[in-house]
N, C-alpha and C. Protein backbone atom coordinates (compact mmCIF):
# COMPACT_ATOMS: atom_id res chain seq x y z
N UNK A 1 -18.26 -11.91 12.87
CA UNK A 1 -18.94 -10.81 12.22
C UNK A 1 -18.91 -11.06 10.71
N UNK A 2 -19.87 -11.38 10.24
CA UNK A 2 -20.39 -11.96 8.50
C UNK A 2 -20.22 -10.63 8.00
N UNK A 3 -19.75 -10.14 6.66
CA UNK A 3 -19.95 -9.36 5.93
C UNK A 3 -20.71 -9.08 4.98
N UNK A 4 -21.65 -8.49 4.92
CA UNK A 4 -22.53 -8.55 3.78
C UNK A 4 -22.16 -8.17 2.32
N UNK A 5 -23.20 -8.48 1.00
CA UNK A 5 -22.67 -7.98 0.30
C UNK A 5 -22.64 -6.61 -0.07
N UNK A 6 -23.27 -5.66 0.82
CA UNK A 6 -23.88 -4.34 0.23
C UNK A 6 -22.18 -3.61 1.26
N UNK A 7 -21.54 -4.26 2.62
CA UNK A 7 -20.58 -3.94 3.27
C UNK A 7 -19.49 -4.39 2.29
N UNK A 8 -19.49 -5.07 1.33
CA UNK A 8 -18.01 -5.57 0.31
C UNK A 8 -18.28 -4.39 -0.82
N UNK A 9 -19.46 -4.22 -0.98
CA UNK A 9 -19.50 -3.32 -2.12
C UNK A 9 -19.08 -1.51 -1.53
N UNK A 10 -19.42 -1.32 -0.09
CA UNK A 10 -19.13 -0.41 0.46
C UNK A 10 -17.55 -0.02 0.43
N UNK A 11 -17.33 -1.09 1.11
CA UNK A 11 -15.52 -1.32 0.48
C UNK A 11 -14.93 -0.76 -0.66
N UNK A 12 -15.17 -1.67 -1.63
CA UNK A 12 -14.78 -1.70 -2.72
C UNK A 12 -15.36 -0.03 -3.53
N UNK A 13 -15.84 0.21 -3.52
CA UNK A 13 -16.33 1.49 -3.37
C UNK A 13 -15.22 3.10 -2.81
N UNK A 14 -14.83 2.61 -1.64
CA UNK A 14 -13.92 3.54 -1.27
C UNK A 14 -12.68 3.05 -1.86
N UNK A 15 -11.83 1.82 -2.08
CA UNK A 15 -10.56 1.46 -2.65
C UNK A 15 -11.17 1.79 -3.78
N UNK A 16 -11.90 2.22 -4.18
CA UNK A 16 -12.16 2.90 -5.79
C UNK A 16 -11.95 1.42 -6.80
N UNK A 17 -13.07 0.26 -6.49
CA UNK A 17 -12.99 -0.73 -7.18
C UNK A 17 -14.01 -1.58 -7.78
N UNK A 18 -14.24 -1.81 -9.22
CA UNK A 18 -15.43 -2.66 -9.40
C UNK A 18 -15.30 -3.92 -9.20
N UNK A 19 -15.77 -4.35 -8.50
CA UNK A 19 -16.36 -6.07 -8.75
C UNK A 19 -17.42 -6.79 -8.55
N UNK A 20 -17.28 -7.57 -9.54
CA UNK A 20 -17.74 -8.28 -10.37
C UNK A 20 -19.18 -9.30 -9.41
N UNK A 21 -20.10 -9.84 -9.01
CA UNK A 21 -21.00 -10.55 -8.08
C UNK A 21 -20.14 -11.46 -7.63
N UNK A 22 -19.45 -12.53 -8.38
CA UNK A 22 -18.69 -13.51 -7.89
C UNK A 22 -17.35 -13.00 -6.85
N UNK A 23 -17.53 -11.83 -7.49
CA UNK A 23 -16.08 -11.38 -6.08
C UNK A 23 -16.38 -11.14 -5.48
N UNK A 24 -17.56 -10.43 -5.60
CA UNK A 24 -18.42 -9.37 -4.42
C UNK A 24 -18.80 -11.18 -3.30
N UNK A 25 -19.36 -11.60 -3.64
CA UNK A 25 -19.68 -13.00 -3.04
C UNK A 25 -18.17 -13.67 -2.45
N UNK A 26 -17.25 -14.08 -3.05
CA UNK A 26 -15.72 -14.01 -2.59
C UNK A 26 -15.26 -13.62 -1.76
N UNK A 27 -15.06 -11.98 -1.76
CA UNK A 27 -14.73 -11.54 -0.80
C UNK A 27 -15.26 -11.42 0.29
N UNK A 28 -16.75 -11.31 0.21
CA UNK A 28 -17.80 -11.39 1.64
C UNK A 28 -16.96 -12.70 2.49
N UNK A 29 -17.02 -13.85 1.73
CA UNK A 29 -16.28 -14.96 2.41
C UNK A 29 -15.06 -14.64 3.05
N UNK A 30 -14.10 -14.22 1.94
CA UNK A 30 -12.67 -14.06 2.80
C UNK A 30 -12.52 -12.90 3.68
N UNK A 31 -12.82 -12.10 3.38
CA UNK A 31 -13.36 -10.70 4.43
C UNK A 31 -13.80 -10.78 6.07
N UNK A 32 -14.29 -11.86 6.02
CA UNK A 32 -15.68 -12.50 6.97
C UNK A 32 -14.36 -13.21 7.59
N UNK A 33 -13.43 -14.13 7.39
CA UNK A 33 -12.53 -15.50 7.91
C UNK A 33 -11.45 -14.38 8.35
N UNK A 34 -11.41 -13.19 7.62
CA UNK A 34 -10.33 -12.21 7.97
C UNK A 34 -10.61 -11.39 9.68
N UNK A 35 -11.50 -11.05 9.53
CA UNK A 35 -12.29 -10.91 10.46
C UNK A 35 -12.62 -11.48 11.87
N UNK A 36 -12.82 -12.61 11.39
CA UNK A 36 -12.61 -13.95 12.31
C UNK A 36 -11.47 -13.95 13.11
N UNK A 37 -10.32 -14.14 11.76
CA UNK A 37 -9.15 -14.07 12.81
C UNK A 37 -8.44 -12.88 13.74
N UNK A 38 -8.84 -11.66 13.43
CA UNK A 38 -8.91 -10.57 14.19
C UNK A 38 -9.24 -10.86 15.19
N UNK A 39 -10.73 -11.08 15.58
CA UNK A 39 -11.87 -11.07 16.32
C UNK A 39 -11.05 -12.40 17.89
N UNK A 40 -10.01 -13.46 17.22
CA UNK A 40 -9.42 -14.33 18.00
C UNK A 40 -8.25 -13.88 18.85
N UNK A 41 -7.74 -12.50 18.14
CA UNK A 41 -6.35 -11.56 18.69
C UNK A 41 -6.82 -11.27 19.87
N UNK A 42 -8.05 -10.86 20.30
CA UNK A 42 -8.51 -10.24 21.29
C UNK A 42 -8.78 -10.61 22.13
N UNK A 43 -8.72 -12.42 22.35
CA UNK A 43 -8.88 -12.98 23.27
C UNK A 43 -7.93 -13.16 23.69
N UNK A 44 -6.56 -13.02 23.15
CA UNK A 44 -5.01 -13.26 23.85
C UNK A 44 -4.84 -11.84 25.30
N UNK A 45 -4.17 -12.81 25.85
CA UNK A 45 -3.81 -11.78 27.13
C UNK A 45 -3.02 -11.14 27.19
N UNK A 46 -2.74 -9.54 27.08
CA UNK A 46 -1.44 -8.61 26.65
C UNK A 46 -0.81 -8.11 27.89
N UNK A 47 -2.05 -8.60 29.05
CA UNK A 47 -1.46 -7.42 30.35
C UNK A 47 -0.75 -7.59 30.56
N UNK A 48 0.65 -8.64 30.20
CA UNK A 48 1.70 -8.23 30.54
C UNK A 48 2.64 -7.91 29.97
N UNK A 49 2.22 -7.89 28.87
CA UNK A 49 3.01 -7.34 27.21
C UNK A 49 3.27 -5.74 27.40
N UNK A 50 4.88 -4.82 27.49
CA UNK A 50 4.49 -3.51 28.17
C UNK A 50 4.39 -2.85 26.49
N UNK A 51 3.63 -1.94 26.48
CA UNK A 51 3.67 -0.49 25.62
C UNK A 51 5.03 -0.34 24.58
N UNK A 52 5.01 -0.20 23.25
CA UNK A 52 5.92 -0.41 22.48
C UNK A 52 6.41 1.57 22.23
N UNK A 53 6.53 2.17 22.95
CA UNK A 53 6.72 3.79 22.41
C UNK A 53 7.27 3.90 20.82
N UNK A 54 8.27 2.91 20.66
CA UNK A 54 8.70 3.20 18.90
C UNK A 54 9.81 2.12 19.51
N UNK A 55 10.40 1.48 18.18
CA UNK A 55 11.19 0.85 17.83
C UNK A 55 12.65 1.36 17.23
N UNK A 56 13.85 0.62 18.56
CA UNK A 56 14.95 0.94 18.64
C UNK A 56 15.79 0.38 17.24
N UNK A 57 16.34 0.91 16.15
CA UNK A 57 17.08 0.13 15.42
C UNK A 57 18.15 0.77 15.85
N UNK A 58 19.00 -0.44 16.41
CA UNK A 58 20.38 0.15 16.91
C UNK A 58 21.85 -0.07 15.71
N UNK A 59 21.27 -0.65 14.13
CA UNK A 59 22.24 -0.50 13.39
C UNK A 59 21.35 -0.85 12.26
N UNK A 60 21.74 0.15 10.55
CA UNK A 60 21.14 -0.27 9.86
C UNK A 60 22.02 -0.84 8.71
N UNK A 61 21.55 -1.62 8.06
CA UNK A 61 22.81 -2.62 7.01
C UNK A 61 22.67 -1.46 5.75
N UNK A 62 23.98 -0.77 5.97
CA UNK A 62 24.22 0.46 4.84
C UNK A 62 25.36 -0.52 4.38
N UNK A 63 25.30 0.01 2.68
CA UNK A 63 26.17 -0.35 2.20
C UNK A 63 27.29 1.22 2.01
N UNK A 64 28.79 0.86 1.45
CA UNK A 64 29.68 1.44 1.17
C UNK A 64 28.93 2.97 0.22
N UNK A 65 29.06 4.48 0.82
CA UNK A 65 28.53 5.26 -0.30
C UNK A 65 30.04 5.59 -1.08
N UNK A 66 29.77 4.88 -2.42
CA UNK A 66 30.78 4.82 -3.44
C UNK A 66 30.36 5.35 -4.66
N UNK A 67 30.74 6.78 -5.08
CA UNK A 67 30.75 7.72 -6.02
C UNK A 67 30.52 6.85 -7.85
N UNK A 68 29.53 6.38 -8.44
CA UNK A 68 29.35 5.70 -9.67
C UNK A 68 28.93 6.32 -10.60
N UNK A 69 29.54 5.94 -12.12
CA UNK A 69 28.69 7.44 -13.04
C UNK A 69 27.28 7.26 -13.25
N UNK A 70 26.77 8.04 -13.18
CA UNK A 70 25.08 8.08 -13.37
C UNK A 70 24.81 8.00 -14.68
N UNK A 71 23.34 7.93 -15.21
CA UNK A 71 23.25 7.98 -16.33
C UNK A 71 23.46 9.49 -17.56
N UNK A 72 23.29 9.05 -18.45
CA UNK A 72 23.43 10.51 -19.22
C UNK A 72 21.56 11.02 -19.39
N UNK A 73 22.33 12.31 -19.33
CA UNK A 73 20.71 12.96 -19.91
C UNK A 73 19.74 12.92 -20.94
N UNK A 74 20.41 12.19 -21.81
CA UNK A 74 19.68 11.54 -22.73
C UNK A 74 19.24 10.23 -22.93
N UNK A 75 20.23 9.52 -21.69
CA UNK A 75 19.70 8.27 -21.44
C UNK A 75 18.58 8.36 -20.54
N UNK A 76 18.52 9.36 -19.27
CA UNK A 76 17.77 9.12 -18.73
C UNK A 76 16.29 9.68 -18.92
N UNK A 77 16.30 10.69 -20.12
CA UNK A 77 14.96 11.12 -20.63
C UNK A 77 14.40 10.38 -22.03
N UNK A 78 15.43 9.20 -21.99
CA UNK A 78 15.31 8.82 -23.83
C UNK A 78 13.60 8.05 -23.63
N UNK A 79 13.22 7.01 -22.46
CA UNK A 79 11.85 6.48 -22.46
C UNK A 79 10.96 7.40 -22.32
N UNK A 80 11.15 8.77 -22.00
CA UNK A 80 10.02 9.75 -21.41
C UNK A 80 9.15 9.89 -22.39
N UNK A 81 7.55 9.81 -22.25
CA UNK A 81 6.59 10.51 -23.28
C UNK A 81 6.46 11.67 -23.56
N UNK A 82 7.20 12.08 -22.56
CA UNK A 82 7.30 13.57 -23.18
C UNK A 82 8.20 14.92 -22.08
N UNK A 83 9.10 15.37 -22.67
CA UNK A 83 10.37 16.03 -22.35
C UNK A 83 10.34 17.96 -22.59
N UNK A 84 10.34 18.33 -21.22
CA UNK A 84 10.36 20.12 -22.13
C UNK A 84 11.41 20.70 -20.32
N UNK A 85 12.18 21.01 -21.50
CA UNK A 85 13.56 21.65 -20.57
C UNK A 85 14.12 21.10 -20.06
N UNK A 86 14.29 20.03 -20.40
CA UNK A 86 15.56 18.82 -19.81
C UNK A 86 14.52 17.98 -18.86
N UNK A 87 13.20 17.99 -19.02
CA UNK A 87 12.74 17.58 -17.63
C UNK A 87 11.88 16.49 -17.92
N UNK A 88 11.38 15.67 -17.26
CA UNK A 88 9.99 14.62 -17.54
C UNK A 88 8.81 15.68 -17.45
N UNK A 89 8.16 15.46 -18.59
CA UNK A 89 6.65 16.06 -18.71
C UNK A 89 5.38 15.73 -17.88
N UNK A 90 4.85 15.88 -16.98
CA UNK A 90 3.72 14.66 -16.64
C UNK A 90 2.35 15.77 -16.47
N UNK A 91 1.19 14.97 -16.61
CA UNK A 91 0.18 15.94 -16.44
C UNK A 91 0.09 16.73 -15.42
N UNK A 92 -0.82 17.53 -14.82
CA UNK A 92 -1.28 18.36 -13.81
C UNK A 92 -2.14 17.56 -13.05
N UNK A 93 -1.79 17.10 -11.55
CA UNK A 93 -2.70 15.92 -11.18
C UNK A 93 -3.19 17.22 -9.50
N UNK A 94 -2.75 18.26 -9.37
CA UNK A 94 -3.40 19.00 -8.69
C UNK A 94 -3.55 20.26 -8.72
N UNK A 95 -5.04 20.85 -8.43
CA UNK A 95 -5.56 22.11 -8.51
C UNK A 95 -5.00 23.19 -8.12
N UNK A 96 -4.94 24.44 -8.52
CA UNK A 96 -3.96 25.31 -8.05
C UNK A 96 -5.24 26.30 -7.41
């Protein structure tokens, strides 16, 4: 399944991305070989591969929880662009 360029630009479009003809041309290529190799998964035989419900981790590599001093409050707001009530400032990124 070839990708066109108007399907790379469709893409790129939703990942919220410009590019450039030569990428747009680029990626049609690698997009297309990506594809390809998908398209080869499907010829493998699973029927006897059973159903994965979720994955057992029967131990996870924790380290020791050992009590360390944290930083100070002025260390940890000293890079901030901007500070009001002890806190990091950041814009308003949703509508109320």
């Amino acid at each position: 399944m070839a990708l066109t360029p108007t399907e790379v630009l469709h893409i790129a479009h939703l990942a919220n991305l410009a590019l450039s003809p030569d990428e747009v041309t680029r990626l049609s290529s690698d997009l297309t070989a990506i594809l390809a190799h998908v398209e080869q998964l499907n010829e493998v035989d699973t029927s006897d591969v059973p159903a994965t419900a979720h994955l057992a981790v029967l131990s996870l590599p924790l380290r020791p929880d050992e009590p360390v001093p944290s930083l100070s409050e002025e260390d940890a707001l000293g890079g901030a662009a901007k500070v009001v009530s002890s806190a990091f400032a950041v814009p308003r990124f949703v509508e109320e």
